[in-house]
PDB file of N, CA and C in Angstrom:
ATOM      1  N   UNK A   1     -17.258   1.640  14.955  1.00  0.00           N
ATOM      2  CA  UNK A   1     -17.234   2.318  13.671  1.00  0.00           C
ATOM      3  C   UNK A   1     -15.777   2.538  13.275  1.00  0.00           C
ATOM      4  N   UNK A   2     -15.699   2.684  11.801  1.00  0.00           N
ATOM      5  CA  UNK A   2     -14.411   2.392  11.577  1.00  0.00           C
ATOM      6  C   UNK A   2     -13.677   3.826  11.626  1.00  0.00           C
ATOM      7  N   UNK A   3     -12.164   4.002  11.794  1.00  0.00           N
ATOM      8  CA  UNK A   3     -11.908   5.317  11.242  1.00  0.00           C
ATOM      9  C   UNK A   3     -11.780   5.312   9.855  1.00  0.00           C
ATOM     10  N   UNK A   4     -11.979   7.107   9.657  1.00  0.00           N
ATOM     11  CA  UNK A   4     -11.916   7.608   8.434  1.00  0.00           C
ATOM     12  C   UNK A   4     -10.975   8.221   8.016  1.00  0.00           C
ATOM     13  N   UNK A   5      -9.823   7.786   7.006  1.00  0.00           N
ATOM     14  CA  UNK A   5      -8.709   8.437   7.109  1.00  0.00           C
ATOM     15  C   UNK A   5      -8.376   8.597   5.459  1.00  0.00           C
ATOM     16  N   UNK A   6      -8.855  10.568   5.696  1.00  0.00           N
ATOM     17  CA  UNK A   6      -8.541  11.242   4.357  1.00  0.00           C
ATOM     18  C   UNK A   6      -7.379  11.431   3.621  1.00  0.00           C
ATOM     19  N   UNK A   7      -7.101  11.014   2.176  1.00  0.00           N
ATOM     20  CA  UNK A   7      -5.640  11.129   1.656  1.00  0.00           C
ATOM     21  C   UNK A   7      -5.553  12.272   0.846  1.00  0.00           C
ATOM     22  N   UNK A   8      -4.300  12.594   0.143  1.00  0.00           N
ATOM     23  CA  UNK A   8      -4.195  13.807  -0.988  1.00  0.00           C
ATOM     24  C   UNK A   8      -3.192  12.858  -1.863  1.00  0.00           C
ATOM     25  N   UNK A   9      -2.936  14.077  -2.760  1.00  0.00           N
ATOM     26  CA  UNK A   9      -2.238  13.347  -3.837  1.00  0.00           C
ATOM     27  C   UNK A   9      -0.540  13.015  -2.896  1.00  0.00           C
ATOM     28  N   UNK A  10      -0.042  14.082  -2.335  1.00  0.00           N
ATOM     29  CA  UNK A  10       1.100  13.898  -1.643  1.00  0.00           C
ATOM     30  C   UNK A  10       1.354  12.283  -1.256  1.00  0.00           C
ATOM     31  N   UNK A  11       0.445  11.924  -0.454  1.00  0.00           N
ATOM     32  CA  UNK A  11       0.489  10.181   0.127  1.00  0.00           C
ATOM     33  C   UNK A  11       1.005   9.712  -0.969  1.00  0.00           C
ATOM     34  N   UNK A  12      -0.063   9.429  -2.221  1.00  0.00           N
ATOM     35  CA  UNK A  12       0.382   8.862  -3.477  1.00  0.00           C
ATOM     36  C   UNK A  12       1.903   8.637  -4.275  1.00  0.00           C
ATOM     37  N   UNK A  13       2.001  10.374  -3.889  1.00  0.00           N
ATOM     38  CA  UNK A  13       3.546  11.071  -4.960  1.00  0.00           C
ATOM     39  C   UNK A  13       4.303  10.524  -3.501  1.00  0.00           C
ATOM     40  N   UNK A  14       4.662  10.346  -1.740  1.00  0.00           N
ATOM     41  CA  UNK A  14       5.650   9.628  -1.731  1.00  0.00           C
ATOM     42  C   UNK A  14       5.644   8.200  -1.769  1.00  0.00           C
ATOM     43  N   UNK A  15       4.437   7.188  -1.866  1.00  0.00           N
ATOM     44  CA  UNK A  15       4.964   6.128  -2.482  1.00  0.00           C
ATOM     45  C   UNK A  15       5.541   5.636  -3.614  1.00  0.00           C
ATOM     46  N   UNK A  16       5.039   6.481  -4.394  1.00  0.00           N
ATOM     47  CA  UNK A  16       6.004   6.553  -5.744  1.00  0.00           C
ATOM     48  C   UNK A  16       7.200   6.464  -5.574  1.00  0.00           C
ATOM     49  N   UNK A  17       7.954   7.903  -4.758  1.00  0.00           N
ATOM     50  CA  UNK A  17       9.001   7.649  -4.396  1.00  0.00           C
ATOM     51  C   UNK A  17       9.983   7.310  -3.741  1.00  0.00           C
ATOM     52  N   UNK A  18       8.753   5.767  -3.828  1.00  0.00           N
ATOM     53  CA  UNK A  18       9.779   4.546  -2.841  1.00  0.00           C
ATOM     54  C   UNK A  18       9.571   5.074  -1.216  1.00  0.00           C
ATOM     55  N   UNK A  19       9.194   5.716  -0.766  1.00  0.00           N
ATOM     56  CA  UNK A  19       9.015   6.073   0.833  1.00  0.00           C
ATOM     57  C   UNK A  19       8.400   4.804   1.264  1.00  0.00           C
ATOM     58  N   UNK A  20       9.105   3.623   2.154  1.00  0.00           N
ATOM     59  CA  UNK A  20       8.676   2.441   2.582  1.00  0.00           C
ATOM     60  C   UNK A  20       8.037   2.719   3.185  1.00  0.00           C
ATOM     61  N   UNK A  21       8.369   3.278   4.986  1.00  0.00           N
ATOM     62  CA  UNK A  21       7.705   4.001   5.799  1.00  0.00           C
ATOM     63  C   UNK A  21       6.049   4.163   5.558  1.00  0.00           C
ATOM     64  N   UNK A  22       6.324   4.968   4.632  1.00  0.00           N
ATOM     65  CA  UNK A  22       4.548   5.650   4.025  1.00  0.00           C
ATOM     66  C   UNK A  22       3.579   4.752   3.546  1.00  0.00           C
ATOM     67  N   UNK A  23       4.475   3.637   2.654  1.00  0.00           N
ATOM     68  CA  UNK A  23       3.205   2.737   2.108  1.00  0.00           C
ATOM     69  C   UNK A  23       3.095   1.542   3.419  1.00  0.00           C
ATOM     70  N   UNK A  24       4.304   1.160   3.992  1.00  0.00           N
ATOM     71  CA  UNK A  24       3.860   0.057   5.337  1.00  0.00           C
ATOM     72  C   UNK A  24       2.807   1.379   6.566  1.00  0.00           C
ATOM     73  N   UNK A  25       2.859   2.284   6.712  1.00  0.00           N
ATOM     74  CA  UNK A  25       1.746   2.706   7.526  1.00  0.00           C
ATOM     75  C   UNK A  25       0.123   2.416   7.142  1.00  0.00           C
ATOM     76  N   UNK A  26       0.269   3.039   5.359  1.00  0.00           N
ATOM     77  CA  UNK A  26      -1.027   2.936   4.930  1.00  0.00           C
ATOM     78  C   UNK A  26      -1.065   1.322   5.250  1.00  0.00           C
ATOM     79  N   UNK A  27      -0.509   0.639   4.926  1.00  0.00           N
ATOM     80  CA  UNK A  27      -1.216  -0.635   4.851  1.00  0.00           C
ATOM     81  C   UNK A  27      -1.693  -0.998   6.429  1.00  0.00           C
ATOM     82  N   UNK A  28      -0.664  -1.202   7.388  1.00  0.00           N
ATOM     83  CA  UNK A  28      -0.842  -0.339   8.649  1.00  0.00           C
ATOM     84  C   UNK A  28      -2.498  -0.313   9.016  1.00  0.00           C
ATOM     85  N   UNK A  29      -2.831   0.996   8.776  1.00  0.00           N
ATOM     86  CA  UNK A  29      -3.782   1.786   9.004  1.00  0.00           C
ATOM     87  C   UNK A  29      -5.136   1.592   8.097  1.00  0.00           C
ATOM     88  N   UNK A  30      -5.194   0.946   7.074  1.00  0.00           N
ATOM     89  CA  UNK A  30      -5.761   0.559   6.258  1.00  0.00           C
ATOM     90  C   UNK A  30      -6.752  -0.912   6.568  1.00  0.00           C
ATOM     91  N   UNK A  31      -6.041  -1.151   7.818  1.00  0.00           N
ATOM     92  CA  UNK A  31      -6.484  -2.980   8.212  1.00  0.00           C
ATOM     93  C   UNK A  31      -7.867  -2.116   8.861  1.00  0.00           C
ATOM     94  N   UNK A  32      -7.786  -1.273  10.324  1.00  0.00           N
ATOM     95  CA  UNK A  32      -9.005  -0.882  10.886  1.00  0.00           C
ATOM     96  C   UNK A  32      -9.413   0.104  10.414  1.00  0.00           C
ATOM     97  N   UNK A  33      -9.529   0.654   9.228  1.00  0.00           N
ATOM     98  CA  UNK A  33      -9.730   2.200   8.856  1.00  0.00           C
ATOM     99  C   UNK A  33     -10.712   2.351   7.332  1.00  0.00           C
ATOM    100  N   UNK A  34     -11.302   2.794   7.184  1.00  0.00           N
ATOM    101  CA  UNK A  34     -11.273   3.640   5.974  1.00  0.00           C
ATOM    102  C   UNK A  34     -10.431   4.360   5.015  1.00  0.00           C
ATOM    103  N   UNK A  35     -10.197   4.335   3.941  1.00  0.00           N
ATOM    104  CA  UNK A  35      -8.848   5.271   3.104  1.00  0.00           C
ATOM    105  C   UNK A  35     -10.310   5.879   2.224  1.00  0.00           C
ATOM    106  N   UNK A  36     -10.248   7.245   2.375  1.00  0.00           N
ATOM    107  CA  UNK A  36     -10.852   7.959   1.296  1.00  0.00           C
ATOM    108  C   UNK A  36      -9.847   8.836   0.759  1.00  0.00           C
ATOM    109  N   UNK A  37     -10.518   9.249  -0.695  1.00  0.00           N
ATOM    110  CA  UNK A  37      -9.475  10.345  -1.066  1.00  0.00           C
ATOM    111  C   UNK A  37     -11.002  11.454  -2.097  1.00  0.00           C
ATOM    112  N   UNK A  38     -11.132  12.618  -1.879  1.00  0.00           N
ATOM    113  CA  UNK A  38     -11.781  13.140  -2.793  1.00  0.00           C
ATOM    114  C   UNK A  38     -11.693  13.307  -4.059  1.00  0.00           C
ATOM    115  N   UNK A  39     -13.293  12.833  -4.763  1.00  0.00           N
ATOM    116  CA  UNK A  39     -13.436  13.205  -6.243  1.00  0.00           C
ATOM    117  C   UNK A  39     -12.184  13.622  -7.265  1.00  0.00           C
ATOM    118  N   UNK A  40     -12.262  15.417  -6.508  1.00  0.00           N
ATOM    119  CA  UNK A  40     -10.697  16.371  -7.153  1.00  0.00           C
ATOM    120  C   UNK A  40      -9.586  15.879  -7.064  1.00  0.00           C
ATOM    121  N   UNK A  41      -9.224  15.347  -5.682  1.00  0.00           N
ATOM    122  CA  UNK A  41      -8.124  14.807  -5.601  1.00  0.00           C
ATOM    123  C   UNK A  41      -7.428  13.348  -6.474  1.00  0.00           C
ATOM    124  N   UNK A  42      -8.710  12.409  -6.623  1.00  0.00           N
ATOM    125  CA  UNK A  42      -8.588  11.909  -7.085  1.00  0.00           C
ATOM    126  C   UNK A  42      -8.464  11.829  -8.640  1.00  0.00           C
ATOM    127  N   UNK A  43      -8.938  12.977  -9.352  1.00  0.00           N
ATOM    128  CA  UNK A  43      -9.214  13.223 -10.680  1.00  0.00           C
ATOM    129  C   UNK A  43      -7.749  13.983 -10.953  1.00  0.00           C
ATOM    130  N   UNK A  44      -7.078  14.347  -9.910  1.00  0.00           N
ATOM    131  CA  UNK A  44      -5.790  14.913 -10.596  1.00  0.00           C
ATOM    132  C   UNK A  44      -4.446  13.806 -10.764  1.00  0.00           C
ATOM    133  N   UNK A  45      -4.986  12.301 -10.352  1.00  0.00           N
ATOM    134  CA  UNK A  45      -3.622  11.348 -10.300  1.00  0.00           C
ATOM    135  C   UNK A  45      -3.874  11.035 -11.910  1.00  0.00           C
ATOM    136  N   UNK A  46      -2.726  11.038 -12.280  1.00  0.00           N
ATOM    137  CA  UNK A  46      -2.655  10.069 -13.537  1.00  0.00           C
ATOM    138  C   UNK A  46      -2.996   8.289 -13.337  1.00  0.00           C
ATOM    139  N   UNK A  47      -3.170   7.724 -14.529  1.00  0.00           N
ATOM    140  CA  UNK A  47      -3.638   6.555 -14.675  1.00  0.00           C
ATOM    141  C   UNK A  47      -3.349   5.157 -13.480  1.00  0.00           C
ATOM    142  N   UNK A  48      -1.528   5.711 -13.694  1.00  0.00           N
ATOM    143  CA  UNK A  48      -0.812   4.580 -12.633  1.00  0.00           C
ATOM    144  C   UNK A  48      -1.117   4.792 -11.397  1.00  0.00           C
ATOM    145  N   UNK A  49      -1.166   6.389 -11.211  1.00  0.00           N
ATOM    146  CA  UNK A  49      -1.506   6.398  -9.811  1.00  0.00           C
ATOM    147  C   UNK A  49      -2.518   6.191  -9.143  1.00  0.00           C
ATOM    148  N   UNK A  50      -4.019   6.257 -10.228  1.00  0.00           N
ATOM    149  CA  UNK A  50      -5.246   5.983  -9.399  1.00  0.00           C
ATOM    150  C   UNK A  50      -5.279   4.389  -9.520  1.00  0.00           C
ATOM    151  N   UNK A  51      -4.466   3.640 -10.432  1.00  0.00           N
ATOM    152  CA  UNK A  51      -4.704   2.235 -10.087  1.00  0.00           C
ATOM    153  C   UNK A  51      -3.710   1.889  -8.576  1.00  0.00           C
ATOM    154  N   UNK A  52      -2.813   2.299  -8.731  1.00  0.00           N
ATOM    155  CA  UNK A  52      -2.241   2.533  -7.020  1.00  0.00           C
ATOM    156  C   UNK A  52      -2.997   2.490  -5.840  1.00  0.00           C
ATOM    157  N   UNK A  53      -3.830   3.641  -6.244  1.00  0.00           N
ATOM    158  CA  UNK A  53      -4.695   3.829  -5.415  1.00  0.00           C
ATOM    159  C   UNK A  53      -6.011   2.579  -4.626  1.00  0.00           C
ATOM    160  N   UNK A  54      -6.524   2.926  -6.017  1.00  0.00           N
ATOM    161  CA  UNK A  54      -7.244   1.350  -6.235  1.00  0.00           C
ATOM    162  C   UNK A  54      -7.180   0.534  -5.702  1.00  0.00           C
ATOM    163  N   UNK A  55      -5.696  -0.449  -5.550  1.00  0.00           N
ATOM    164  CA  UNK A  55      -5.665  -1.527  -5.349  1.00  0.00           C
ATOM    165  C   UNK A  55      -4.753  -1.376  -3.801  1.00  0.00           C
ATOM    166  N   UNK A  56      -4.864  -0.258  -3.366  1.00  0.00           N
ATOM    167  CA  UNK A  56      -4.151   0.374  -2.154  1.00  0.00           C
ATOM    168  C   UNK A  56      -5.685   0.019  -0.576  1.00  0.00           C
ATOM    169  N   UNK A  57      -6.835   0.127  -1.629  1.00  0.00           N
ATOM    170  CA  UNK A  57      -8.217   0.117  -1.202  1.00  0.00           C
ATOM    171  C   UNK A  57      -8.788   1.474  -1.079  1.00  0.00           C
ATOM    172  N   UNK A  58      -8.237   2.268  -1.411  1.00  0.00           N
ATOM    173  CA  UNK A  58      -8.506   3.698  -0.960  1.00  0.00           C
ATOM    174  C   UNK A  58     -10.215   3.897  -2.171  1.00  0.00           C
ATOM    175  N   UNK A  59     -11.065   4.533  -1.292  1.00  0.00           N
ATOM    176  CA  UNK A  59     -12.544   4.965  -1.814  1.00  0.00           C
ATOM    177  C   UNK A  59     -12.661   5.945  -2.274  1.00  0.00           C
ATOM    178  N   UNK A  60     -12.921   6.632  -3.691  1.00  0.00           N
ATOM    179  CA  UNK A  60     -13.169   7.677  -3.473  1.00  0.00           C
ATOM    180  C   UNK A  60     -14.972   7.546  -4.662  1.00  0.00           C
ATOM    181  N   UNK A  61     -15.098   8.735  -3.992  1.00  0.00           N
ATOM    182  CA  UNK A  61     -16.905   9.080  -4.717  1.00  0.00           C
ATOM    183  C   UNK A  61     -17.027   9.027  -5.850  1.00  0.00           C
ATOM    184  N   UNK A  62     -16.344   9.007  -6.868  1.00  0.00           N
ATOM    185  CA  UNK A  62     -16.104   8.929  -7.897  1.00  0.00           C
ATOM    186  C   UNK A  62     -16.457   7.508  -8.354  1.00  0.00           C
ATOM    187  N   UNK A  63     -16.295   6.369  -7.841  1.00  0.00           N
ATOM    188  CA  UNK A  63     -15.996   5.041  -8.288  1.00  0.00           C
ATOM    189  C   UNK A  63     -17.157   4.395  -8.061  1.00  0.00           C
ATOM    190  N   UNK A  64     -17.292   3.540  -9.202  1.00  0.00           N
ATOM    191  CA  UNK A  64     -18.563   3.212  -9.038  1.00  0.00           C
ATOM    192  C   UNK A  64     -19.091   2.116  -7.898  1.00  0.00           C
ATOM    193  N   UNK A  65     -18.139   1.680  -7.434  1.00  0.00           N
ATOM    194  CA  UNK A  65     -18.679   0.831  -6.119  1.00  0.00           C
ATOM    195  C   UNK A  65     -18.873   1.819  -5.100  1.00  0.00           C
ATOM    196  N   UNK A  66     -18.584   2.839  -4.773  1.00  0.00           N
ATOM    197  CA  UNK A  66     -18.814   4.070  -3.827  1.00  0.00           C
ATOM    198  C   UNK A  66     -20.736   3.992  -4.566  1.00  0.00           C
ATOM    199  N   UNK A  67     -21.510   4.228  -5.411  1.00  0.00           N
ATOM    200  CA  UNK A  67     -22.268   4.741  -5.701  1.00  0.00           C
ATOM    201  C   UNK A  67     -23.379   3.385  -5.724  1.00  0.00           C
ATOM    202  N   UNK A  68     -22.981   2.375  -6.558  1.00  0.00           N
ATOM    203  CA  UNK A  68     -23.612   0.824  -6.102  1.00  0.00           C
ATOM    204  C   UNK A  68     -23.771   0.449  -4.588  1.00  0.00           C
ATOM    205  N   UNK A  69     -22.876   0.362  -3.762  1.00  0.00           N
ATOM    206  CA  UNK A  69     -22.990   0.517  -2.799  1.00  0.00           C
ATOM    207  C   UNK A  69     -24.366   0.965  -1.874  1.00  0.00           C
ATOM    208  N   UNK A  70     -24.311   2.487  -1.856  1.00  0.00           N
ATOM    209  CA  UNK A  70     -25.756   2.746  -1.948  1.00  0.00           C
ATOM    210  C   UNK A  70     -26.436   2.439  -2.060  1.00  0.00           C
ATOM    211  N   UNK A  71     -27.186   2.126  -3.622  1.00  0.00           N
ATOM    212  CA  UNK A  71     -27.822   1.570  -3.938  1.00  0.00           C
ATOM    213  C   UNK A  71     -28.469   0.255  -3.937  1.00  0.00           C
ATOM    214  N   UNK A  72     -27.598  -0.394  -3.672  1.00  0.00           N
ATOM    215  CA  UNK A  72     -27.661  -1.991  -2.822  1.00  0.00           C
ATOM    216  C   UNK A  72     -28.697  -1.729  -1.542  1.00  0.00           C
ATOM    217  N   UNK A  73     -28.234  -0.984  -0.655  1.00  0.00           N
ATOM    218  CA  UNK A  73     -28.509  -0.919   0.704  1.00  0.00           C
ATOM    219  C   UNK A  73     -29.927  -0.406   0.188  1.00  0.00           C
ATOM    220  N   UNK A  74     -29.812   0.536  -0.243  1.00  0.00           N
ATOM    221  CA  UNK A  74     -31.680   1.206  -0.659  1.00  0.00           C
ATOM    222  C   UNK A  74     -32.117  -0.336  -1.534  1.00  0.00           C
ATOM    223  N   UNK A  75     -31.799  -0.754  -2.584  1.00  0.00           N
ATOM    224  CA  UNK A  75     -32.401  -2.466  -2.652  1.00  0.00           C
ATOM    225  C   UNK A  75     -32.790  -2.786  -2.003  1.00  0.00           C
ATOM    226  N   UNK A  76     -32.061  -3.709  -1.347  1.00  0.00           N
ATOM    227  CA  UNK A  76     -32.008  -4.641  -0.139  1.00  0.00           C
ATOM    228  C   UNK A  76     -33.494  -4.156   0.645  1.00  0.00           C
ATOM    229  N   UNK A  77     -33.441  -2.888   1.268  1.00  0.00           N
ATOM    230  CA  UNK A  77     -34.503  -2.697   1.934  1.00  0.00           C
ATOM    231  C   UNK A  77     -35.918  -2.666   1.658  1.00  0.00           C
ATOM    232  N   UNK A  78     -35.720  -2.134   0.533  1.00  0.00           N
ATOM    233  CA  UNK A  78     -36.900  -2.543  -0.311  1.00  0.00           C
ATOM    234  C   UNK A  78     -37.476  -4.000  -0.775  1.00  0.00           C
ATOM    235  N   UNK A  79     -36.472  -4.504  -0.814  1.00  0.00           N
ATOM    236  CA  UNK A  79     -36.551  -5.848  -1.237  1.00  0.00           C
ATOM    237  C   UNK A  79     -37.128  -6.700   0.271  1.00  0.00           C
ATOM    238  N   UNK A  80     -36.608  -6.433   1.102  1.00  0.00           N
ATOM    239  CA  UNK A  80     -36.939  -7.223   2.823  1.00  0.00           C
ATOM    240  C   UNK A  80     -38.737  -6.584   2.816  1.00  0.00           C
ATOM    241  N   UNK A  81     -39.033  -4.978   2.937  1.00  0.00           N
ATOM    242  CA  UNK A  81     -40.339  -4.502   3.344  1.00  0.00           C
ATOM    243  C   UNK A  81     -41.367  -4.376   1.667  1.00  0.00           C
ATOM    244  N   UNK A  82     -41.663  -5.661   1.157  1.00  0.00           N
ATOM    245  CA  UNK A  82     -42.383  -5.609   0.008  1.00  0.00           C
ATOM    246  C   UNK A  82     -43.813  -4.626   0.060  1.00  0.00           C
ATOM    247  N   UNK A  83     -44.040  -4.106  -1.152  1.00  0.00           N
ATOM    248  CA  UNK A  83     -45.654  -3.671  -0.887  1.00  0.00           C
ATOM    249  C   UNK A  83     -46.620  -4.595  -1.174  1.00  0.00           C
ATOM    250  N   UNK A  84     -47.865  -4.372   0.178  1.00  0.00           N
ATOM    251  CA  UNK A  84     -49.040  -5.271  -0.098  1.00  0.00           C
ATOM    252  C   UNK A  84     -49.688  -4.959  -1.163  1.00  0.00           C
TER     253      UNK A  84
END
């Protein structure tokens, strides 16, 4: 199972400012891991930063592949055990 490794806005605000260190770890850590960041947390980055985020891979509940996701898996199963 993979790890789960929670972010805040801080992570974000020092890649911004250029902190190499910080963004080569995430990426780093990002190969065997999970990146979540919460809903709130996520609702307080401005535009650039949640596409940052985004394309950083980081998940948060908010997004609609977090919620499809789900829903797939409840599909799928339904779809394999049909009713007679």
């Amino acid at each position: 199972m993979p790890r789960l490794i929670a972010l805040d806005k801080s992570v974000i605000d020092q890649i911004n400012a250029g902190n190499v260190g910080v963004a080569n770890s995430l990426q780093r850590l990002s190969r065997g891991s999970k990146l979540r960041m919460s809903a709130e947390c996520f609702s307080q980055l401005n535009e650039a930063e949640q596409r940052l985020a985004t394309d950083l891979g980081v998940d948060h509940p908010n997004s609609d592949s977090h919620y499809l996701a789900n829903l797939r898996q409840r599909g799928h199963s339904r779809l394999r055990y049909p009713r007679a």
